[in-house]
Protein backbone atom coordinates (compact mmCIF):
# COMPACT_ATOMS: atom_id res chain seq x y z
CA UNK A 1 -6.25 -65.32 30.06
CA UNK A 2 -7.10 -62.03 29.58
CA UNK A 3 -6.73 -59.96 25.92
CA UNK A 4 -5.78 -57.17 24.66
CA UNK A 5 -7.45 -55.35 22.34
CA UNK A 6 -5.06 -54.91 19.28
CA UNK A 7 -3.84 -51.10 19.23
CA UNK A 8 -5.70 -48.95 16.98
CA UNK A 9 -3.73 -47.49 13.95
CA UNK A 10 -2.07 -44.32 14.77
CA UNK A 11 -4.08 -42.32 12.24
CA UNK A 12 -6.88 -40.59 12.18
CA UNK A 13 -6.72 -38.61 15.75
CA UNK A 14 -3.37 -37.32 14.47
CA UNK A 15 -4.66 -36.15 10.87
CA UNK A 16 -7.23 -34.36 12.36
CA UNK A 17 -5.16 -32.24 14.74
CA UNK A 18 -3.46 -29.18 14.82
CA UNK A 19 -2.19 -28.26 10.89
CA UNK A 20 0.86 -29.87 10.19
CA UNK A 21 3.99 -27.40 10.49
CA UNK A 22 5.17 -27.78 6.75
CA UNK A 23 1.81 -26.49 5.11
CA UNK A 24 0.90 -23.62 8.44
CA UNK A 25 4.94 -22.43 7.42
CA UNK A 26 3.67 -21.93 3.49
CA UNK A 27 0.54 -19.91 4.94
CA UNK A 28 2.43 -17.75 7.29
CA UNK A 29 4.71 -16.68 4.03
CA UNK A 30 2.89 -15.94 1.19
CA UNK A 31 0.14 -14.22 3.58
CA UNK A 32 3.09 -12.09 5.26
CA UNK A 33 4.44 -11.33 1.69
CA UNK A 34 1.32 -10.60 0.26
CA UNK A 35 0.95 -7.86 2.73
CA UNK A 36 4.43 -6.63 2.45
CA UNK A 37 3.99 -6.25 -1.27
CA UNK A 38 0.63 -4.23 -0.62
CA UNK A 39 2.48 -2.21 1.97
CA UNK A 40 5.12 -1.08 0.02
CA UNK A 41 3.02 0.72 -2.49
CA UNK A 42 0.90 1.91 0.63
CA UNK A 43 3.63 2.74 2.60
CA UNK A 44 5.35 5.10 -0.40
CA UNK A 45 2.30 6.76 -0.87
CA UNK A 46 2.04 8.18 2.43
CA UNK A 47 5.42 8.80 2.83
CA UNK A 48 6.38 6.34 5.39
CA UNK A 49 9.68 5.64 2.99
CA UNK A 50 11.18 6.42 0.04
CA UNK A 51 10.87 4.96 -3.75
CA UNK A 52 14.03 2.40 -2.94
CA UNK A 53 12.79 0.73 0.30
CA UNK A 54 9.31 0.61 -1.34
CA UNK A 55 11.19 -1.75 -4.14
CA UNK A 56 13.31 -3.62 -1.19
CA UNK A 57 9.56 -4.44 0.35
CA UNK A 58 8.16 -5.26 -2.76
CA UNK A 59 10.89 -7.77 -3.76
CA UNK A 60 11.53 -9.18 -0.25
CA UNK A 61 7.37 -9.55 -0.27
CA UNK A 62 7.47 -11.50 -3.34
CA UNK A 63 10.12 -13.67 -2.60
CA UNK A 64 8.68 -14.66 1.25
CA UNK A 65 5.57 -15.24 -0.90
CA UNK A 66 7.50 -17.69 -3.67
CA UNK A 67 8.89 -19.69 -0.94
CA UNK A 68 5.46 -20.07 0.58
CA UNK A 69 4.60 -21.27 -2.73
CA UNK A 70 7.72 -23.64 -2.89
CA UNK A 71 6.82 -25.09 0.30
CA UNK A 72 3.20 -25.40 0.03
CA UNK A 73 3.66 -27.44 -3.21
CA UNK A 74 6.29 -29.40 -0.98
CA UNK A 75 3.76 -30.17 1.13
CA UNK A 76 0.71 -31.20 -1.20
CA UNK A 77 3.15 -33.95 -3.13
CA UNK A 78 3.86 -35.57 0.12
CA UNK A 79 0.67 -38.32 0.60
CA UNK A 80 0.94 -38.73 3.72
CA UNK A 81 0.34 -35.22 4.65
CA UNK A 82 -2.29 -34.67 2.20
CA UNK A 83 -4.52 -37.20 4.29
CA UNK A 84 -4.75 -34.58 7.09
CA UNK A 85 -8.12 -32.73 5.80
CA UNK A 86 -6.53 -29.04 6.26
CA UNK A 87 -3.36 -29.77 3.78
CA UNK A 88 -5.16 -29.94 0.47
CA UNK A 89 -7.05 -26.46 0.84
CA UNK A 90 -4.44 -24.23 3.15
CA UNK A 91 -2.02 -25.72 0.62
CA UNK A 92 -3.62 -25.44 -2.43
CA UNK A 93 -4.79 -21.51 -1.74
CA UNK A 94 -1.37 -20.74 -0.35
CA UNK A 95 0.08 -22.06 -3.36
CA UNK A 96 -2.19 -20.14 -5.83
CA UNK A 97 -1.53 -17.12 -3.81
CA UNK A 98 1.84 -17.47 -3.96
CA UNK A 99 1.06 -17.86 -8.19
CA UNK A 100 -0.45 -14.65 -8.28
CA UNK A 101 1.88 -12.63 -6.27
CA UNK A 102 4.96 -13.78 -6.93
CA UNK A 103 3.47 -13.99 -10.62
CA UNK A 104 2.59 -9.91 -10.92
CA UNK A 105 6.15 -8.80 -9.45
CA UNK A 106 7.69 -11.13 -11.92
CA UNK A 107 5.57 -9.36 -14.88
CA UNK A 108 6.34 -5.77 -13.44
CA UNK A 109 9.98 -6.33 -12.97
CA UNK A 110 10.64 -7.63 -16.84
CA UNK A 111 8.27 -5.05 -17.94
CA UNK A 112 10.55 -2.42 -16.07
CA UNK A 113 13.07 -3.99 -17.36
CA UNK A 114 12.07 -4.31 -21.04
CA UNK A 115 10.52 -0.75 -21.46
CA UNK A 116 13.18 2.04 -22.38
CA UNK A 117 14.57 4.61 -19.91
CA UNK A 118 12.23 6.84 -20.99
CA UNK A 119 9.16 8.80 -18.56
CA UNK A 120 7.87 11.44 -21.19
CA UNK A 121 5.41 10.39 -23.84
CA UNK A 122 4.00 12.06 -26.34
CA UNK A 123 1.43 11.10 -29.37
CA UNK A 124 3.53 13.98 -31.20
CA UNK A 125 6.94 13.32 -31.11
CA UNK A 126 7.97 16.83 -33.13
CA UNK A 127 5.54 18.89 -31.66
CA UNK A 128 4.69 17.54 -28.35
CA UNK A 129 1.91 19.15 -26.33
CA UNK A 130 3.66 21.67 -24.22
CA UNK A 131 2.55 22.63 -20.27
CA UNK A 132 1.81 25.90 -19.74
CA UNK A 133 -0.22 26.44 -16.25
CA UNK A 134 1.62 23.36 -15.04
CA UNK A 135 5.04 24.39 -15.51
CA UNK A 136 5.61 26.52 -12.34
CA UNK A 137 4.94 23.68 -10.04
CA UNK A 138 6.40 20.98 -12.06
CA UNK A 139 9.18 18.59 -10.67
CA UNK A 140 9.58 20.27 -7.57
CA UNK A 141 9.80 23.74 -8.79
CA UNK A 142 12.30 22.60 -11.43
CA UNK A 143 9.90 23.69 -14.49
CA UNK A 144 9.25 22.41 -17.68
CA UNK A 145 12.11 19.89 -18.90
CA UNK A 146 10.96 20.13 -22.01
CA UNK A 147 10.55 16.89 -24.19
CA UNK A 148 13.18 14.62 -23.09
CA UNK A 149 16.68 14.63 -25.02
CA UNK A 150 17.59 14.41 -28.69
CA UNK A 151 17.07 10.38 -28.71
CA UNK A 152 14.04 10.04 -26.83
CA UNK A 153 11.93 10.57 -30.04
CA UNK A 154 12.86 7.98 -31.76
CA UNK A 155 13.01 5.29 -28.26
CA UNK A 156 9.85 5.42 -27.80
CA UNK A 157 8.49 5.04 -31.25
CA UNK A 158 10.37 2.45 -31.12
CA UNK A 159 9.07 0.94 -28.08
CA UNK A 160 5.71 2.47 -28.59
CA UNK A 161 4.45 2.52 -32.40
CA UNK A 162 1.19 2.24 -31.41
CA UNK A 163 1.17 5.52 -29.26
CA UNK A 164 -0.08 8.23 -31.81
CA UNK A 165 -2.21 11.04 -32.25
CA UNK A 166 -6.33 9.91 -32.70
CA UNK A 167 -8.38 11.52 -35.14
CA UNK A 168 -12.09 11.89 -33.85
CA UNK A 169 -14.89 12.94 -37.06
CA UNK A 170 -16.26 15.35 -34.25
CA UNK A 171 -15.88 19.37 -33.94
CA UNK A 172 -12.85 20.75 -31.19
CA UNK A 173 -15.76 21.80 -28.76
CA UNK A 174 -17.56 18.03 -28.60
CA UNK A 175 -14.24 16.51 -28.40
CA UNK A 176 -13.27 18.58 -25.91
CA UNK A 177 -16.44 17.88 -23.72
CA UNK A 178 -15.43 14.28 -24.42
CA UNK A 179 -11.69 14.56 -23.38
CA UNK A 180 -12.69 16.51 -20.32
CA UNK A 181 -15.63 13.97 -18.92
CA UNK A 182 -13.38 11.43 -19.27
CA UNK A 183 -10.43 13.24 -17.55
CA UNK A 184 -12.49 13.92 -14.77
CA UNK A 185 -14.12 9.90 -14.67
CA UNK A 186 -10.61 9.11 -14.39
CA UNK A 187 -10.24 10.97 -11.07
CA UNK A 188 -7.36 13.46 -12.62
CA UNK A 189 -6.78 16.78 -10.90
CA UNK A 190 -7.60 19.19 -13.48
CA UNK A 191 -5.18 22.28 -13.42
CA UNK A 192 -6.73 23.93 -16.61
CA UNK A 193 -9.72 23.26 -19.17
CA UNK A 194 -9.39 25.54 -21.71
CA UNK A 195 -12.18 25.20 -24.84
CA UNK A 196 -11.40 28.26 -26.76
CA UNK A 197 -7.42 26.64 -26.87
CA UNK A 198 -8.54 22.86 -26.97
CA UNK A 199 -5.81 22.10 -24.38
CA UNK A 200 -6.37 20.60 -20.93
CA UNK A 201 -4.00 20.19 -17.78
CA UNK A 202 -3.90 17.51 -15.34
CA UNK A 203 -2.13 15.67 -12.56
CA UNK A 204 -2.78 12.11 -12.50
CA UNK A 205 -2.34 9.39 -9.90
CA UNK A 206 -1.65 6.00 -9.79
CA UNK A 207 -4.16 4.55 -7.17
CA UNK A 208 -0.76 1.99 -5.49
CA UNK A 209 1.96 3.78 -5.74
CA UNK A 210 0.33 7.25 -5.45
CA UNK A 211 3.02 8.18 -9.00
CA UNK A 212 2.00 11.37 -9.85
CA UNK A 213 1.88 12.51 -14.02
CA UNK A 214 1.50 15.63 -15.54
CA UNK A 215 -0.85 15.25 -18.39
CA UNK A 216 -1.27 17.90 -21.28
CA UNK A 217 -4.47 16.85 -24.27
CA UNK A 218 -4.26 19.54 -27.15
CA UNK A 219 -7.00 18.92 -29.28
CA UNK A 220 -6.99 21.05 -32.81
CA UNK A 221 -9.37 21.12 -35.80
CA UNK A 222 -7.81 19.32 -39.09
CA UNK A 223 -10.48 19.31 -41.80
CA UNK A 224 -13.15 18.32 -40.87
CA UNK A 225 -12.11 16.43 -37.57
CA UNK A 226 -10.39 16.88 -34.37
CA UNK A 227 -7.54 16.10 -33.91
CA UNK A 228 -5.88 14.74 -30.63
CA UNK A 229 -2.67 14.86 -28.44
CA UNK A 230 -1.93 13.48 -25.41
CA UNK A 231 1.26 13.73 -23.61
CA UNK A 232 1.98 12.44 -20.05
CA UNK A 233 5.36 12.95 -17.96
CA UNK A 234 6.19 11.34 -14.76
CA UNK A 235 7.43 13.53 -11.79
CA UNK A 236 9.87 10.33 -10.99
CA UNK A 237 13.21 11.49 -12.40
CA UNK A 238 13.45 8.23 -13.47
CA UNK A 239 11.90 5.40 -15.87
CA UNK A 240 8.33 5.03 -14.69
CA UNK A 241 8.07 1.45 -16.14
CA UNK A 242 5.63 2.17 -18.98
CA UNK A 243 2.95 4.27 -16.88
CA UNK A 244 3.00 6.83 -18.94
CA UNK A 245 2.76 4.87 -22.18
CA UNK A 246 0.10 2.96 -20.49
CA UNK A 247 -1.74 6.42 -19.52
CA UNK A 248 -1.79 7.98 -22.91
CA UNK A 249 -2.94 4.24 -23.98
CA UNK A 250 -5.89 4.26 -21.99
CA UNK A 251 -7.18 7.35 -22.37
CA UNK A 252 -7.06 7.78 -26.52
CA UNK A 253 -8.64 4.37 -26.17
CA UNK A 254 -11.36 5.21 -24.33
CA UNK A 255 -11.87 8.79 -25.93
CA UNK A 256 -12.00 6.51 -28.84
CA UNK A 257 -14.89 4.47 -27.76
């Protein structure tokens, strides 16, 4: 009587097929939303659309790339897909992905939330920094707006109290050699460098977004040291989200260093 041989367990061919759907689904998203999210700074920049479809991209990017997380984590509980050797890693890097994207749009968005509706700061609040070979081709034509209104003084110290002006123990011509190298090592657009003033101009960039910034330093001698002002106002006629703040932050520190 002739045998059979007893039927093999349906196993391994299948786990090492094509991916399983589930996990290939959670790749497809987060990689399609981390691109939208790059795009929509990219896409702004070179004016392929305007500020609020950047933001619809950006948020629609971060949430296709949450749900890739969602699903990828779906995926790596379930034991019986994890067997298949292509779960664990596609899984596990779509999931992390997913971490870091959704992660940073979560941090901007309370940050832009959190920070005051403010886009002008200045290290001197009563005597801010004022633009003078900037101010025909500010804001469109629009000029100078001058410092804000009557309560922005007192929002951003306030939201800011660390933003103030830096003392350096150096004369007005070395610390304007200073402020100027590092201007230019931060890729600014210098408008004016005036030593015998102590006051440079400057349009900044953000390298995303492509935000633009006007950007006054007024360095003055006080005693014995220099000292220095920054101020930095965004061409958005809008909250910029702390880029301004985190501008003048950046560059007393490193003047500082």
């Amino acid at each position: 009587m002739a045998t059979t041989a007893p039927l093999a367990p349906a196993t391994s061919t299948a786990y090492h097929g094509a991916t399983p759907r589930l996990v290939a689904l959670a790749a497809l998203f987060t990689t399609f939303g981390a691109v939208a999210m790059a795009a929509s700074g990219t896409g702004y920049r070179f004016g392929s659309w305007g500020l609020l479809v950047a933001h619809c991209v950006l948020s629609c990017g971060a949430g296709l790339s949450g749900l890739g997380g969602v699903i990828a984590l779906v995926a790596l509980l379930q034991p019986s897909l994890r067997r298949h050797p292509r779960v664990v890693p596609i899984g596990a890097a779509s999931l992390v992905a997913a971490i870091i994207t959704s992660g940073t749009f979560g941090a901007w968005y309370v940050t832009a939330h959190m920070m005051p509706a403010i886009r002008d700061i200045s290290t001197d609040t009563a005597d801010p920094p004022r633009f003078e070979v900037l101010h025909p081709t500010r804001h469109s034509g629009r000029g100078d707006r001058g410092y804000g209104d009557a309560d922005w003084p007192a929002e951003q110290r306030a939201a800011y109290p660390d933003i103030r002006p830096l003392m350096l123990s150096v004369s007005v011509t070395d610390a304007f050699q200073r402020a100027l190298l590092l201007a230019h090592s931060f890729g600014w657009q210098i408008a004016t460098a005036d030593a015998a003033a102590g006051r440079i101009e400057a349009m900044a960039t953000t390298p995303w977004y492509g935000f633009q910034n006007d950007v006054v330093v007024r360095l003055r001698a006080q005693g014995a040291e220099t000292r220095v002002d920054v101020r930095s106002d965004s061409r958005l006629d809008e909250s910029d989200a702390g880029t301004s703040a985190s501008l003048v932050r950046r560059f007393m520190r490193m003047l500082r260093a």
